[in-house]
PDB file of N, CA and C in Angstrom:
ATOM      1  N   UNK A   1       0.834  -1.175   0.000  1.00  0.00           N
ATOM      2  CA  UNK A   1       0.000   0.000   0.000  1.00  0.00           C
ATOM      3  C   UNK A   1       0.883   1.245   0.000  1.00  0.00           C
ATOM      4  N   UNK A   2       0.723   2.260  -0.472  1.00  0.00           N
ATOM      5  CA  UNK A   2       1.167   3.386  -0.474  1.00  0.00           C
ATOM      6  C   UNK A   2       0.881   4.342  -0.049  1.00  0.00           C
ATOM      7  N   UNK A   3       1.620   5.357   0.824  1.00  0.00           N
ATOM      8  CA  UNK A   3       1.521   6.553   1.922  1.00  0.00           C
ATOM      9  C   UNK A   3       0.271   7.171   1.258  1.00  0.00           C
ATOM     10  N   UNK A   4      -0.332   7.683   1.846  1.00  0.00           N
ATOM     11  CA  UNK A   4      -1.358   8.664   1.710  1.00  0.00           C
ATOM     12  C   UNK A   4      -1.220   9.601   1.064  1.00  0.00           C
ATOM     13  N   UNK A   5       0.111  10.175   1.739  1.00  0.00           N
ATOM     14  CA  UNK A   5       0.427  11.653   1.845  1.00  0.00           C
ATOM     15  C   UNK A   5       1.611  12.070   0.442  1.00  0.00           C
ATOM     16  N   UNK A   6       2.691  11.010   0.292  1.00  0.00           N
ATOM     17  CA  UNK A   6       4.058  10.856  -0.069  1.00  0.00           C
ATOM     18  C   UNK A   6       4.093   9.879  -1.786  1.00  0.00           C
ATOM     19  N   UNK A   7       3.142   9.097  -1.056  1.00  0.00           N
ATOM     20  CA  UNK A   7       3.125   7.881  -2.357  1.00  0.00           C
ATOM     21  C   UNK A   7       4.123   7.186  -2.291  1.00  0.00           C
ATOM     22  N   UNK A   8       5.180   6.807  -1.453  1.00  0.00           N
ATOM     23  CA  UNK A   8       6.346   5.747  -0.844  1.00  0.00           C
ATOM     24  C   UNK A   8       5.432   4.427  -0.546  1.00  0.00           C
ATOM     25  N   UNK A   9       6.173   3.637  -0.320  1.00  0.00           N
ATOM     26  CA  UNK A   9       5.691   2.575  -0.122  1.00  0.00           C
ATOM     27  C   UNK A   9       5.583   2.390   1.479  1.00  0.00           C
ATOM     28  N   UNK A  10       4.218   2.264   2.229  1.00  0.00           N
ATOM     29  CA  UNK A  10       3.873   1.826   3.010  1.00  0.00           C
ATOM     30  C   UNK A  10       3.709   0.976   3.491  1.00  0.00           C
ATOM     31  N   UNK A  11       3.803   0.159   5.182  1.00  0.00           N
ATOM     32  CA  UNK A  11       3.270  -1.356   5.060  1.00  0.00           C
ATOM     33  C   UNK A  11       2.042  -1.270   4.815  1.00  0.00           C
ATOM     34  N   UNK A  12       1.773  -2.992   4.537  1.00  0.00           N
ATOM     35  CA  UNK A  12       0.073  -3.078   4.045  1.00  0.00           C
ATOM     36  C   UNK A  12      -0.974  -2.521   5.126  1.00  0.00           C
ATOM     37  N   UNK A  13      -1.071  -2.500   6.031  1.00  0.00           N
ATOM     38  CA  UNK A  13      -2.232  -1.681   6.729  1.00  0.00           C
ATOM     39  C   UNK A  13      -1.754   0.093   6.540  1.00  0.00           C
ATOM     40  N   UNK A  14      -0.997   0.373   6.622  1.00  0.00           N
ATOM     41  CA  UNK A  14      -0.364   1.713   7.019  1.00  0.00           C
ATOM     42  C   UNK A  14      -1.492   2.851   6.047  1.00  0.00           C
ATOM     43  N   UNK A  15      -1.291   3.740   6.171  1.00  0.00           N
ATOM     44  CA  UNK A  15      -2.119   4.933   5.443  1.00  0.00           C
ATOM     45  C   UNK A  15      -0.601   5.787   5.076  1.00  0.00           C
ATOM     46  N   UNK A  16       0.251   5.586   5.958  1.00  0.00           N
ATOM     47  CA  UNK A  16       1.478   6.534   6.138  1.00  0.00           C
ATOM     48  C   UNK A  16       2.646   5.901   6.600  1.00  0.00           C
ATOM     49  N   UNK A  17       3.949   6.260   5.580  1.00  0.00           N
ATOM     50  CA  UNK A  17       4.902   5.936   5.662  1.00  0.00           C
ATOM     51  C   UNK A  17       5.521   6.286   7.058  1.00  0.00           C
ATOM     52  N   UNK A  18       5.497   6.869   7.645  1.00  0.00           N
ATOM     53  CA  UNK A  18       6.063   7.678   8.562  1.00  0.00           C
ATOM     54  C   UNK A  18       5.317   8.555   9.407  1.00  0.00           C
ATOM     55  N   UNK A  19       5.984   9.002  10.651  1.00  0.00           N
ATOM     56  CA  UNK A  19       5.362   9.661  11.270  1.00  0.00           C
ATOM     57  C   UNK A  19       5.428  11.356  10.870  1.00  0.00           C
ATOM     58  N   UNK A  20       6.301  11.691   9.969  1.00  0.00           N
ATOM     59  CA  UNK A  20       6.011  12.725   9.101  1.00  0.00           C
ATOM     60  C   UNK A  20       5.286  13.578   8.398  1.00  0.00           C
ATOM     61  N   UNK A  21       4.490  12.047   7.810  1.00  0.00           N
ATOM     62  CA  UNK A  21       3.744  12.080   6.623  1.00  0.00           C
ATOM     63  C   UNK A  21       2.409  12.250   7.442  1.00  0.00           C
ATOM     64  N   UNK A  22       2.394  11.487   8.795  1.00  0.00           N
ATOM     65  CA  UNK A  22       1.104  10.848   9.822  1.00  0.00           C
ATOM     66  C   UNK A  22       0.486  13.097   9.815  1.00  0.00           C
ATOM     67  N   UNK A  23       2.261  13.289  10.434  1.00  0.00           N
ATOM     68  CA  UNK A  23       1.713  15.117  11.082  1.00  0.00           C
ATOM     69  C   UNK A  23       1.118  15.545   9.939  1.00  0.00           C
ATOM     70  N   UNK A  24       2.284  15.473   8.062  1.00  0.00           N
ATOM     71  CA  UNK A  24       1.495  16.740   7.329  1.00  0.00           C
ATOM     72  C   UNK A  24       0.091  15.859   7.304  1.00  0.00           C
ATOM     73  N   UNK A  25      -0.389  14.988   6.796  1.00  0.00           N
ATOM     74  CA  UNK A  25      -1.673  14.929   6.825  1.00  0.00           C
ATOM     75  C   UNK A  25      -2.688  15.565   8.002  1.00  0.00           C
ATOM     76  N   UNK A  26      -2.308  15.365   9.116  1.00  0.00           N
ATOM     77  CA  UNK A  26      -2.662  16.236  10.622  1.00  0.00           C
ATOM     78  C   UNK A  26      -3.031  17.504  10.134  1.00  0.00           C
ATOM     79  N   UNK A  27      -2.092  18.316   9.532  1.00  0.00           N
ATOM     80  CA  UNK A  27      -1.523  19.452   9.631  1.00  0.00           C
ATOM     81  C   UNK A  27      -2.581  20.014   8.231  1.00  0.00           C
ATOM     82  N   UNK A  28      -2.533  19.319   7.114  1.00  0.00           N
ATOM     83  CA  UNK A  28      -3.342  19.252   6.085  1.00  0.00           C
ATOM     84  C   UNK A  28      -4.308  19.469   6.355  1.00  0.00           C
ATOM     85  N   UNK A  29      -5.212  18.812   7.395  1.00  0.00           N
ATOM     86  CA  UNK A  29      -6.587  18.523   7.513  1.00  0.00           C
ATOM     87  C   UNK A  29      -7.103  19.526   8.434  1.00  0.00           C
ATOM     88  N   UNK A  30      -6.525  20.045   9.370  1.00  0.00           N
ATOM     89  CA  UNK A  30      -6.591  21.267  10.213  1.00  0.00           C
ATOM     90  C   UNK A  30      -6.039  22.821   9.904  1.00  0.00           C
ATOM     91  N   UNK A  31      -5.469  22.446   8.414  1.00  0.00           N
ATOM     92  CA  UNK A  31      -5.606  23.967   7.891  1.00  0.00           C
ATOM     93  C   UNK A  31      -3.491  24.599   8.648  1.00  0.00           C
ATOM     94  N   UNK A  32      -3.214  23.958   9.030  1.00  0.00           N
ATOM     95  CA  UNK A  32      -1.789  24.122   9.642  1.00  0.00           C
ATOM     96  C   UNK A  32      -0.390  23.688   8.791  1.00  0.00           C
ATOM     97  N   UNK A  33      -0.335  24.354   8.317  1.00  0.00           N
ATOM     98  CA  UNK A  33       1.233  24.551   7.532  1.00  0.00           C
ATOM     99  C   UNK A  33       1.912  25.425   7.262  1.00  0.00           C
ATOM    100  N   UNK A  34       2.613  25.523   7.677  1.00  0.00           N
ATOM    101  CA  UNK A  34       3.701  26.724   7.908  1.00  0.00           C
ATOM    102  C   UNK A  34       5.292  26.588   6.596  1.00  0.00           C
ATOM    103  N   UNK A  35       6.008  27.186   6.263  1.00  0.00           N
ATOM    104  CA  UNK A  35       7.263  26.815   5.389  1.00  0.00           C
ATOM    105  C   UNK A  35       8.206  25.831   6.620  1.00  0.00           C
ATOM    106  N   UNK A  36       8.326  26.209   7.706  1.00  0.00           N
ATOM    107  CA  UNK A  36       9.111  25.061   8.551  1.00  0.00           C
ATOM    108  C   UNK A  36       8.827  23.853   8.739  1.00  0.00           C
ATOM    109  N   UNK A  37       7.651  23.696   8.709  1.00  0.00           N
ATOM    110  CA  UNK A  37       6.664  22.524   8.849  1.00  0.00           C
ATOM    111  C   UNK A  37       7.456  22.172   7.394  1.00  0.00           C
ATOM    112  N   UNK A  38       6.920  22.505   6.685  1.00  0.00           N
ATOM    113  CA  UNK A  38       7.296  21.685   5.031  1.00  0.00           C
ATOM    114  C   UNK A  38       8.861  21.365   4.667  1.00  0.00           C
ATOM    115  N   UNK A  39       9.718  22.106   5.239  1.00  0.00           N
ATOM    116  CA  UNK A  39      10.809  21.904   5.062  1.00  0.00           C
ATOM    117  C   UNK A  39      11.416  20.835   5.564  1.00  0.00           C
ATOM    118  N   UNK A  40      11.215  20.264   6.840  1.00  0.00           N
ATOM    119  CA  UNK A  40      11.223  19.677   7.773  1.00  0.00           C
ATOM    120  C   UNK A  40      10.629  18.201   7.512  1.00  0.00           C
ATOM    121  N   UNK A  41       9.406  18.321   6.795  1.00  0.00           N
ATOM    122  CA  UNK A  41       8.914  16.986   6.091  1.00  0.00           C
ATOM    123  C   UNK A  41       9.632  16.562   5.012  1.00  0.00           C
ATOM    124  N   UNK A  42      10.257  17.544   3.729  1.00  0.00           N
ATOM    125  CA  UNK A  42      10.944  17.377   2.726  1.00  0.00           C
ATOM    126  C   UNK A  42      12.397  17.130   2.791  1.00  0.00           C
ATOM    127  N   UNK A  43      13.009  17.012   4.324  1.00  0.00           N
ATOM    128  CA  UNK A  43      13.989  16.513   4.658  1.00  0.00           C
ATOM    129  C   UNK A  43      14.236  15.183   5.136  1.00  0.00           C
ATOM    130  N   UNK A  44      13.133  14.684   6.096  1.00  0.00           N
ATOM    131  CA  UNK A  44      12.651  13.665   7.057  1.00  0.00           C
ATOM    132  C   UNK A  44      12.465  13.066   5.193  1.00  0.00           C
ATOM    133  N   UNK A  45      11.564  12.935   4.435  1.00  0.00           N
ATOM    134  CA  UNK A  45      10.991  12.617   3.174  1.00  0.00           C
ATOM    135  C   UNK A  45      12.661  12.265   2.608  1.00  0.00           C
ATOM    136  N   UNK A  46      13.550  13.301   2.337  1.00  0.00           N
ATOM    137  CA  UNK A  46      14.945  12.552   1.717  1.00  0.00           C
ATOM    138  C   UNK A  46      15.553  11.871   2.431  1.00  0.00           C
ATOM    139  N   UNK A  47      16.007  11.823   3.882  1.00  0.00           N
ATOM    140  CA  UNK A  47      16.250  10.815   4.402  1.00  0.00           C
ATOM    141  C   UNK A  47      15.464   9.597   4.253  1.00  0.00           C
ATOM    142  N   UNK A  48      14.694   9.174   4.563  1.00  0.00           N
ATOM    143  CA  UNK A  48      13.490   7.993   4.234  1.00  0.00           C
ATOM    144  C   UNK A  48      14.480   7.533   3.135  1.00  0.00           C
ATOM    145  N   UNK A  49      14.027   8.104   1.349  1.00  0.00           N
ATOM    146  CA  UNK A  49      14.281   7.610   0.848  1.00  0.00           C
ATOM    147  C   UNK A  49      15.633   7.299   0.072  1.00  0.00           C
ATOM    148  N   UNK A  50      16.950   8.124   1.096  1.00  0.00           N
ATOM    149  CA  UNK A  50      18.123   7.459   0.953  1.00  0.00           C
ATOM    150  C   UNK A  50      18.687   5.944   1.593  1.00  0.00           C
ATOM    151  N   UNK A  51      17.755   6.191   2.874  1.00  0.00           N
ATOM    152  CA  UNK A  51      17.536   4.876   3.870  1.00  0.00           C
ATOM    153  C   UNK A  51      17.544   3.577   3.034  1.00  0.00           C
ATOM    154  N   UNK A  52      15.928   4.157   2.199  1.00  0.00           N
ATOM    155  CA  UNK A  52      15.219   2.719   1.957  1.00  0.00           C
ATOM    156  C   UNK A  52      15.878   2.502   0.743  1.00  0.00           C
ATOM    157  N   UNK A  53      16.431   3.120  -0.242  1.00  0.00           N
ATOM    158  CA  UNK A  53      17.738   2.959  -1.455  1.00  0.00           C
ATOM    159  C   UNK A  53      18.875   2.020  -1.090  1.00  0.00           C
ATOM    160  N   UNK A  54      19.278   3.015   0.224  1.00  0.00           N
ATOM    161  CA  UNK A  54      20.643   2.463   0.469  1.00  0.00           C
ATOM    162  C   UNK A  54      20.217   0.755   1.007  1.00  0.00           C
ATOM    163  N   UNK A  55      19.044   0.475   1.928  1.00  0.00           N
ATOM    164  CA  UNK A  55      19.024  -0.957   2.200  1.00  0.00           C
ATOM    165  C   UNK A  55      18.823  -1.992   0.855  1.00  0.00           C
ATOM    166  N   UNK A  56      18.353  -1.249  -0.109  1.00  0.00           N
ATOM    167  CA  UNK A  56      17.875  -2.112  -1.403  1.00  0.00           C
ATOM    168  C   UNK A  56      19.170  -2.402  -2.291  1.00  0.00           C
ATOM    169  N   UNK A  57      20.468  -1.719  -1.963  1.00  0.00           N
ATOM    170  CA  UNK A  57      21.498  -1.789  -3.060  1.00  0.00           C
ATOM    171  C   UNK A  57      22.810  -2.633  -1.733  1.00  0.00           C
ATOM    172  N   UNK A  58      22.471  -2.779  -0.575  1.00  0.00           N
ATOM    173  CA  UNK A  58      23.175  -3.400  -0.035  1.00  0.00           C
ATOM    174  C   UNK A  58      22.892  -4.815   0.077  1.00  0.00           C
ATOM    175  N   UNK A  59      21.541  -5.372  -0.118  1.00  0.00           N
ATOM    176  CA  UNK A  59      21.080  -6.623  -0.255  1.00  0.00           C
ATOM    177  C   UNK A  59      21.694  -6.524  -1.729  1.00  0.00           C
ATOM    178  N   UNK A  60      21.589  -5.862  -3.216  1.00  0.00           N
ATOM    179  CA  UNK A  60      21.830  -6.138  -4.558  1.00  0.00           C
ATOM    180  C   UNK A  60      23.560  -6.437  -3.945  1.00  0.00           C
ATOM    181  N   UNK A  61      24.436  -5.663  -3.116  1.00  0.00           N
ATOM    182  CA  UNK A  61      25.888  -5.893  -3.437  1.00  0.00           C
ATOM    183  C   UNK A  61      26.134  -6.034  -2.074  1.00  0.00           C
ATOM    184  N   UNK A  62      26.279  -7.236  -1.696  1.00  0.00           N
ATOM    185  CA  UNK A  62      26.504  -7.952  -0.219  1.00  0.00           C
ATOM    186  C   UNK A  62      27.920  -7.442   0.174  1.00  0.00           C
ATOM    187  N   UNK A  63      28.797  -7.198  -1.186  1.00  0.00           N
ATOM    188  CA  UNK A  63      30.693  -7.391  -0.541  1.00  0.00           C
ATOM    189  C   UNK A  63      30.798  -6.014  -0.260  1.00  0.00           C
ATOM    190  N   UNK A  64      29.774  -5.149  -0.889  1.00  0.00           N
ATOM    191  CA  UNK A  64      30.299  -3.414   0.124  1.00  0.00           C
ATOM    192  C   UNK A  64      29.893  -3.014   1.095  1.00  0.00           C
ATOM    193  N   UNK A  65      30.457  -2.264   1.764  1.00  0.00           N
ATOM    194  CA  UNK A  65      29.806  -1.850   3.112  1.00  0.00           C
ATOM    195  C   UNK A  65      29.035  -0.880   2.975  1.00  0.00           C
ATOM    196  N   UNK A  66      27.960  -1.086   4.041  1.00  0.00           N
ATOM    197  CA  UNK A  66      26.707  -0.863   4.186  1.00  0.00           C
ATOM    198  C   UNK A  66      26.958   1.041   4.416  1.00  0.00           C
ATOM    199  N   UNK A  67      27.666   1.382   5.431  1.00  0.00           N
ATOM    200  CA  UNK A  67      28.267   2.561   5.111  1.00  0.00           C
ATOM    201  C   UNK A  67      28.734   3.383   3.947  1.00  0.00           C
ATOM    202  N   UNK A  68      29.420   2.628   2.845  1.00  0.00           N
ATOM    203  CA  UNK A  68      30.181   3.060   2.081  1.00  0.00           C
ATOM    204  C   UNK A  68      28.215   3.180   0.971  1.00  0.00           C
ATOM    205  N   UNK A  69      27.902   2.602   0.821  1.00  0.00           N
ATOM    206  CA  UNK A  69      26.628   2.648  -0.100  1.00  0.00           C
ATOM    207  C   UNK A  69      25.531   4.034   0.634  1.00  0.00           C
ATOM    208  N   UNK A  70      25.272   3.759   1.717  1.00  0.00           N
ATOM    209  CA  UNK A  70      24.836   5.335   2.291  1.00  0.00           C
ATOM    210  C   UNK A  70      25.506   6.451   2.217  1.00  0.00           C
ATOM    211  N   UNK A  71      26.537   6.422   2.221  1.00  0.00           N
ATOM    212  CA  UNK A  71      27.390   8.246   1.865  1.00  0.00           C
ATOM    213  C   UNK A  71      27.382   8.089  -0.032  1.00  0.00           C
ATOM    214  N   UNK A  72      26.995   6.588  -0.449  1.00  0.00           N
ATOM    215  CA  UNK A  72      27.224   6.947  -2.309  1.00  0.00           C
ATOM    216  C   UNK A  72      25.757   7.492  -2.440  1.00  0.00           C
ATOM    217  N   UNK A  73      24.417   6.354  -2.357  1.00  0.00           N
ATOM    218  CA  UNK A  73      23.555   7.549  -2.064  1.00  0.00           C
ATOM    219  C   UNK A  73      23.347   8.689  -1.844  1.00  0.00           C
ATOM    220  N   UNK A  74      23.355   9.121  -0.723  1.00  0.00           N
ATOM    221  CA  UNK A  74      23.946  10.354  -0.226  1.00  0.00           C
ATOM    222  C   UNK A  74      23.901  11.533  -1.093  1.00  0.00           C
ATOM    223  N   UNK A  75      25.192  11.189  -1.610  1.00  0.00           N
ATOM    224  CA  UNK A  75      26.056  11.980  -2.613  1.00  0.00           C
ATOM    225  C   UNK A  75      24.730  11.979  -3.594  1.00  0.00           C
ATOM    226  N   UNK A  76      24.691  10.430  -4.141  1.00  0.00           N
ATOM    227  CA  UNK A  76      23.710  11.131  -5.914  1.00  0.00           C
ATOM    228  C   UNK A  76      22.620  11.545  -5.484  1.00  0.00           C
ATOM    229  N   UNK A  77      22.132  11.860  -4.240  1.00  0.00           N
ATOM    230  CA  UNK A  77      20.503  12.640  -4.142  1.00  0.00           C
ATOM    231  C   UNK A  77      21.327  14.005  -4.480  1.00  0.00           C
ATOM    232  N   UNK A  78      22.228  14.599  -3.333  1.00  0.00           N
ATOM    233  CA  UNK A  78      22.681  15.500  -3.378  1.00  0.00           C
ATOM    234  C   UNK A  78      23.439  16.206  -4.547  1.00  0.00           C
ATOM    235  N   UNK A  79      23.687  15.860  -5.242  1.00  0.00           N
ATOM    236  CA  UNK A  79      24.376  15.615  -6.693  1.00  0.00           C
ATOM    237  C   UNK A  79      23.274  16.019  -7.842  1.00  0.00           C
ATOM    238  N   UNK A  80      22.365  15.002  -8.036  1.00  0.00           N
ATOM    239  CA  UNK A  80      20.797  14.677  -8.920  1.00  0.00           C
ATOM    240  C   UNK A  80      21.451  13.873  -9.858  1.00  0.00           C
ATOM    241  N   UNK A  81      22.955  12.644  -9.269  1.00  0.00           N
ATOM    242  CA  UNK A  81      23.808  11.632 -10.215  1.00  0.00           C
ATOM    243  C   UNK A  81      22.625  10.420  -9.833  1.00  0.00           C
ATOM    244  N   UNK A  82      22.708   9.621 -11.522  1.00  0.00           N
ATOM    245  CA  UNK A  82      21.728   8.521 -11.114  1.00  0.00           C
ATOM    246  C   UNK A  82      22.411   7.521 -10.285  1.00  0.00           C
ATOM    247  N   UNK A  83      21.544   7.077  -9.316  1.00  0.00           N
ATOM    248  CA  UNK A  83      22.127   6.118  -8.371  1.00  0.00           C
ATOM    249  C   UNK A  83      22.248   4.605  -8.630  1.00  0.00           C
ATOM    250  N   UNK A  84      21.679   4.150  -9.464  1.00  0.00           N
ATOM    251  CA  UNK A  84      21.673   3.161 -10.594  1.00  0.00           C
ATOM    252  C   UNK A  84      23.572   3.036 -10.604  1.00  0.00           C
ATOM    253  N   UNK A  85      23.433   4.094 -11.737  1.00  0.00           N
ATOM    254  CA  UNK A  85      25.282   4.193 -12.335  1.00  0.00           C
ATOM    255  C   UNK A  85      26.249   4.400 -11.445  1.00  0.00           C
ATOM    256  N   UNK A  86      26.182   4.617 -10.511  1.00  0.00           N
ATOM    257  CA  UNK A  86      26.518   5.325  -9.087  1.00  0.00           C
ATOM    258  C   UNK A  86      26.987   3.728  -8.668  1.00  0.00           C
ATOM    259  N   UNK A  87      25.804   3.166  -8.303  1.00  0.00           N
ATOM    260  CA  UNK A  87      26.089   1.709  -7.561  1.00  0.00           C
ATOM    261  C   UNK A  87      26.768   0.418  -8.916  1.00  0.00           C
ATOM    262  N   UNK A  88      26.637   1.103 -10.256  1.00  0.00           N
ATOM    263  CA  UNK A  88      26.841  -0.352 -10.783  1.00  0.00           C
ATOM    264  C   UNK A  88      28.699   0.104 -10.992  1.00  0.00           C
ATOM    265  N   UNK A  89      29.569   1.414 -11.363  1.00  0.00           N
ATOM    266  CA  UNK A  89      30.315   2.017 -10.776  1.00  0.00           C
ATOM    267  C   UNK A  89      31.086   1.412  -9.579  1.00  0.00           C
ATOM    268  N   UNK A  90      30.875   2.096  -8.656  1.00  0.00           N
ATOM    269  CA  UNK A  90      31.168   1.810  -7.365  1.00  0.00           C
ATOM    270  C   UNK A  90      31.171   0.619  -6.633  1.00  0.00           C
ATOM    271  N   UNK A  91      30.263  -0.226  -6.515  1.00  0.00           N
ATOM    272  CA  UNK A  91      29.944  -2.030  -6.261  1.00  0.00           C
ATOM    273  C   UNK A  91      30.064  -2.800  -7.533  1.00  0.00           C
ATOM    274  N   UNK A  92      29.415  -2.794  -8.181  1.00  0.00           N
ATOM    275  CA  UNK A  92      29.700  -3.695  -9.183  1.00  0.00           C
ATOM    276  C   UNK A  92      31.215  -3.497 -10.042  1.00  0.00           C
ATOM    277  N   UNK A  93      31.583  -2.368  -9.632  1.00  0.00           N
ATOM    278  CA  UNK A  93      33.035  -2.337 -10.198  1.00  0.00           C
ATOM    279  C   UNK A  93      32.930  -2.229 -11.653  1.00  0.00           C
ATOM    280  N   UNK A  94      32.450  -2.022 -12.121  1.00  0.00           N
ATOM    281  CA  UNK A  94      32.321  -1.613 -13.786  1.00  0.00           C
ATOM    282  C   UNK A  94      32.740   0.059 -14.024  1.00  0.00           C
ATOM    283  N   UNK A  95      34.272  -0.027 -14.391  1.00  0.00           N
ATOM    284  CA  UNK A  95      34.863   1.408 -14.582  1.00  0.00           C
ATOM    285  C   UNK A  95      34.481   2.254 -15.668  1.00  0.00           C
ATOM    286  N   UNK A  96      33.598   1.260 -16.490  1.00  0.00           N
ATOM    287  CA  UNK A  96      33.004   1.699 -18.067  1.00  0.00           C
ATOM    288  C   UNK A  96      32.277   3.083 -17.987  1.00  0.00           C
ATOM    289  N   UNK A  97      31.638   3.084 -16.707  1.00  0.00           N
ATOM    290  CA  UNK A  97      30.198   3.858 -16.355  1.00  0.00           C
ATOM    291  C   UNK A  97      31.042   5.556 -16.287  1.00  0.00           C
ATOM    292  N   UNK A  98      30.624   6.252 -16.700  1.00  0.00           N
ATOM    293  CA  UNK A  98      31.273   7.274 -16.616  1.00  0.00           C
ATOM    294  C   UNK A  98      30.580   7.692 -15.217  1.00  0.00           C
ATOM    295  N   UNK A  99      31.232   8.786 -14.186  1.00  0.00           N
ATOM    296  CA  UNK A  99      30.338   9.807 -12.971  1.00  0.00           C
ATOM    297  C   UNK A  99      30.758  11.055 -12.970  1.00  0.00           C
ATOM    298  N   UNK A 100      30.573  12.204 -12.571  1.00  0.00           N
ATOM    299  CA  UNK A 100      30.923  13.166 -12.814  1.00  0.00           C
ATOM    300  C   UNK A 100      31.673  13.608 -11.393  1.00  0.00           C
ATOM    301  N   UNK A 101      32.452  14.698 -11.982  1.00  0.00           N
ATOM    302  CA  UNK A 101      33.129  14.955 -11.065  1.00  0.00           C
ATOM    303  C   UNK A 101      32.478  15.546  -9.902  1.00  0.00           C
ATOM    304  N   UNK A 102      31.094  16.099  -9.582  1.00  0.00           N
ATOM    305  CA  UNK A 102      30.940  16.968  -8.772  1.00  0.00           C
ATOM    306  C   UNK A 102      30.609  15.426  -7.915  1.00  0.00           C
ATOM    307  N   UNK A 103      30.085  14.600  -8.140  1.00  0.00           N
ATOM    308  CA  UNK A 103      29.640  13.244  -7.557  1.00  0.00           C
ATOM    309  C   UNK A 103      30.720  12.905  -6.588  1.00  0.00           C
ATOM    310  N   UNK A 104      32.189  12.732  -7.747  1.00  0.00           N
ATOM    311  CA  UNK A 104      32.883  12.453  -6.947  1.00  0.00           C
ATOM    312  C   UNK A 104      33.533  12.985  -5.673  1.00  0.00           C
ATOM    313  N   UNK A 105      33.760  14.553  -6.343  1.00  0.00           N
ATOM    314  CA  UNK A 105      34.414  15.691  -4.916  1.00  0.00           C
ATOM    315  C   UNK A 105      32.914  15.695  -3.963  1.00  0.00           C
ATOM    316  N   UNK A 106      31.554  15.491  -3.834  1.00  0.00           N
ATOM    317  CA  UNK A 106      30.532  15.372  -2.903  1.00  0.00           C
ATOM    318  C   UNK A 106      30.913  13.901  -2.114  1.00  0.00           C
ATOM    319  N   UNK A 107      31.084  13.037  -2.439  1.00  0.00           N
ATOM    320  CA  UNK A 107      31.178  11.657  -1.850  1.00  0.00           C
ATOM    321  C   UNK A 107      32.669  12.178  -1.234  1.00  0.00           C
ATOM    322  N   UNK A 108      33.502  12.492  -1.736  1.00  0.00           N
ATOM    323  CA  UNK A 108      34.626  12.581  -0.697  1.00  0.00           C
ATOM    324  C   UNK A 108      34.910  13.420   0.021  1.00  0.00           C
ATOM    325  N   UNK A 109      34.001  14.461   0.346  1.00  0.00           N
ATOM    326  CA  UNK A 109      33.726  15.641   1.019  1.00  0.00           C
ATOM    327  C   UNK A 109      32.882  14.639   2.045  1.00  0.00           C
ATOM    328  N   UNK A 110      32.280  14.052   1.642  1.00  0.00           N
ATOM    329  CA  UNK A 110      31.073  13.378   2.846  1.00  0.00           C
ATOM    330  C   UNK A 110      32.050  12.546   3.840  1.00  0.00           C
ATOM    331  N   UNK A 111      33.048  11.939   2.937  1.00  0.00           N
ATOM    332  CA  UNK A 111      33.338  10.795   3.981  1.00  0.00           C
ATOM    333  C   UNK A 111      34.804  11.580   4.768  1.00  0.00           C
ATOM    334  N   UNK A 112      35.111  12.496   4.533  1.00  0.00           N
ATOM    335  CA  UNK A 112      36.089  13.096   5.292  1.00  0.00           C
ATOM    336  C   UNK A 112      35.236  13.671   6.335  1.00  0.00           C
ATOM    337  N   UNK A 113      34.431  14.384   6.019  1.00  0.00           N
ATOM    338  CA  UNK A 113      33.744  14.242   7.359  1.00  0.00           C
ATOM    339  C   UNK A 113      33.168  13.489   8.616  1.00  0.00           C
ATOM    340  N   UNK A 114      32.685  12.128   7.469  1.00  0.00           N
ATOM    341  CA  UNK A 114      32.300  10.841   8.429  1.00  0.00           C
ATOM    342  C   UNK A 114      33.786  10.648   9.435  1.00  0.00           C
ATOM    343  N   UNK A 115      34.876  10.607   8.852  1.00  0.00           N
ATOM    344  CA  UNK A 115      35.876  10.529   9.438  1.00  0.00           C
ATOM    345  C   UNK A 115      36.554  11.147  11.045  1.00  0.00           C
ATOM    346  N   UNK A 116      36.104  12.606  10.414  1.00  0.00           N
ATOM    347  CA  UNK A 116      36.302  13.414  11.250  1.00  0.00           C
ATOM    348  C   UNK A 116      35.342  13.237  12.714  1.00  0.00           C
ATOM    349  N   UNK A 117      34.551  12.975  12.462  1.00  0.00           N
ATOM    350  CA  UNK A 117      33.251  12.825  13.667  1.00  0.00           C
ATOM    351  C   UNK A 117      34.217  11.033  14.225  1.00  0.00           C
ATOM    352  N   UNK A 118      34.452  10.209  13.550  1.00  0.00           N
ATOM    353  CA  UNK A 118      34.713   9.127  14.389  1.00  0.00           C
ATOM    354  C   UNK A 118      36.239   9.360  14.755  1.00  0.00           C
ATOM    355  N   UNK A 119      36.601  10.339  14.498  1.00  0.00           N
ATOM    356  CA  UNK A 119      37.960  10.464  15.383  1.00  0.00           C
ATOM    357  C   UNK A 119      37.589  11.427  16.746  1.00  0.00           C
ATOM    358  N   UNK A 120      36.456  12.226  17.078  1.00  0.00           N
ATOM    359  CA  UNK A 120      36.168  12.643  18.282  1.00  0.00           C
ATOM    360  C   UNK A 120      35.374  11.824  19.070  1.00  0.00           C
TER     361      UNK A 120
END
């Protein structure tokens, strides 16, 4: 079944993916939305669906780490690089695939940071 609100994939009873989606509908129906409110959903909304990406391409490529596929995600939301070419690239190891450079300096901007946080 699919969110109400979002059109993501919901479980089968669910109306709503999330408790996000649960408020804007709340928020919808009582006339309450504000630009923070929306921003705030459209963030919660890209996380979700880097989450549920990144778990779907770590079952497709078992030998990378589960980490290393969330900061490639990551990157191609942040980017607008297809994540397709991204993962067949990167996991599948096929150097054929061309990526662009901003992909690449974003993914290694990300993980120097990941870095930085696990050294404090």
């Amino acid at each position: 079944m699919k969110c109400t609100v979002c059109g993501t994939l919901a479980s089968v009873k669910a109306l709503y993916c999330s408790n996000a989606c649960r408020q804007k509908a709340y928020r919808n129906r009582q006339g309450i939305c504000d630009e923070n409110s929306v921003e705030i959903l459209e963030v919660e909304q890209e996380r979700q669906f880097v989450f549920v990406t990144a778990a779907a391409l770590i079952q497709q490529y078992p030998s990378c780490a589960p980490e290393f596929i969330e900061k490639l995600v990551e990157a191609c939301v942040q980017t607008e690089f297809p994540i397709e070419q991204a993962a067949q690239r990167y996991c599948g190891r096929d150097y054929s695939v061309p990526v662009s450079s901003t992909l690449v300096e974003y993914y290694t901007e990300l993980h120097r940071v990941a870095r930085q946080i696990s050294q404090l």
